[in-house]
Protein backbone atom coordinates (compact mmCIF):
# COMPACT_ATOMS: atom_id res chain seq x y z
CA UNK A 1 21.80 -27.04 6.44
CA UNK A 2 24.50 -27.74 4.27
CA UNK A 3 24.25 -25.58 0.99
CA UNK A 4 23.68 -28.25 -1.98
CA UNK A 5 20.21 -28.34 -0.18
CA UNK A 6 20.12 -24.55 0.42
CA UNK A 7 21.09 -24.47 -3.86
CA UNK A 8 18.24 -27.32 -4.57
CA UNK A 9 15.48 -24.90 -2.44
CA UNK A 10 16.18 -22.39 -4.46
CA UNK A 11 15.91 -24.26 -7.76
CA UNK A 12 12.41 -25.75 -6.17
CA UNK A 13 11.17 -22.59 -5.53
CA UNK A 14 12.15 -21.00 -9.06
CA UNK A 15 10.39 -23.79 -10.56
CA UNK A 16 7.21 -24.17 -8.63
CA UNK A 17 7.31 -19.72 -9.59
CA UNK A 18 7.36 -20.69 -13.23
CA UNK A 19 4.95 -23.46 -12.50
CA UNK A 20 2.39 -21.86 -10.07
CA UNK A 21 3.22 -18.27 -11.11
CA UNK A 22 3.89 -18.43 -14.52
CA UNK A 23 6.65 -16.32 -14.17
CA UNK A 24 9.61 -16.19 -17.12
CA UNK A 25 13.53 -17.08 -16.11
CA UNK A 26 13.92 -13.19 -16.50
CA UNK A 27 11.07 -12.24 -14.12
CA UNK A 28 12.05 -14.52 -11.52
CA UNK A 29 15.91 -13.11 -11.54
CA UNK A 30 14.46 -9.61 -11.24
CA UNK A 31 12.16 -10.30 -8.93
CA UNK A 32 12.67 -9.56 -4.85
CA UNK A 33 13.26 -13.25 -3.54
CA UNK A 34 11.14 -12.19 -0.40
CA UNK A 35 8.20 -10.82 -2.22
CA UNK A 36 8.05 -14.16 -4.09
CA UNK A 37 8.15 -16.34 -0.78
CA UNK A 38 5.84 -13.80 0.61
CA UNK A 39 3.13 -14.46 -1.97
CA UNK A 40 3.80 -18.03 -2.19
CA UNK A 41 3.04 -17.95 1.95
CA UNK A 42 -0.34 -15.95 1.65
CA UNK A 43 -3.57 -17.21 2.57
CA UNK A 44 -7.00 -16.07 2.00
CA UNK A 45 -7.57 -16.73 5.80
CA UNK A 46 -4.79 -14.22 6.47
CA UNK A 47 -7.42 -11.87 4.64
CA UNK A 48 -8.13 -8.52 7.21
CA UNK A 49 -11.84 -8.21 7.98
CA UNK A 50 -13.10 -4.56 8.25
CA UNK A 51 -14.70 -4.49 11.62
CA UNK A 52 -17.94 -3.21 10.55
CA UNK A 53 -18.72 -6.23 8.32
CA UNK A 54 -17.59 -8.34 10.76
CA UNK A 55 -20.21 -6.81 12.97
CA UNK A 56 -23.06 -7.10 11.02
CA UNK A 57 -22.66 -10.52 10.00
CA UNK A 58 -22.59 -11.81 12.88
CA UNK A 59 -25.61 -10.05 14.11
CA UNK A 60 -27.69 -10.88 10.57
């Protein structure tokens, strides 16, 4: 990957945080890169189920 695209990702993903997120210029610069793609990345699917709920829905 050469790095004008690896430059343009980055300016993607700042925008779709001030887009999506609502997050200033400032809070984006302070933020951990990582915890921003890791929120980005999350999916209510990836929710964890507490076994016991599980259980009784599926026997209600």
């Amino acid at each position: 990957m050469n790095a004008g695209n690896q430059l343009n990702d980055i300016l993607l993903f700042e925008k779709q945080c001030l887009v999506e997120l609502y997050l200033s210029f400032s809070d984006i610069e302070n933020a951990s890169f990582y915890g921003l793609i890791e929120v980005f990345n999350s999916r209510k699917e990836d929710k964890i189920i507490d076994p016991l709920e599980l259980f009784k829905s599926l026997n209600s």
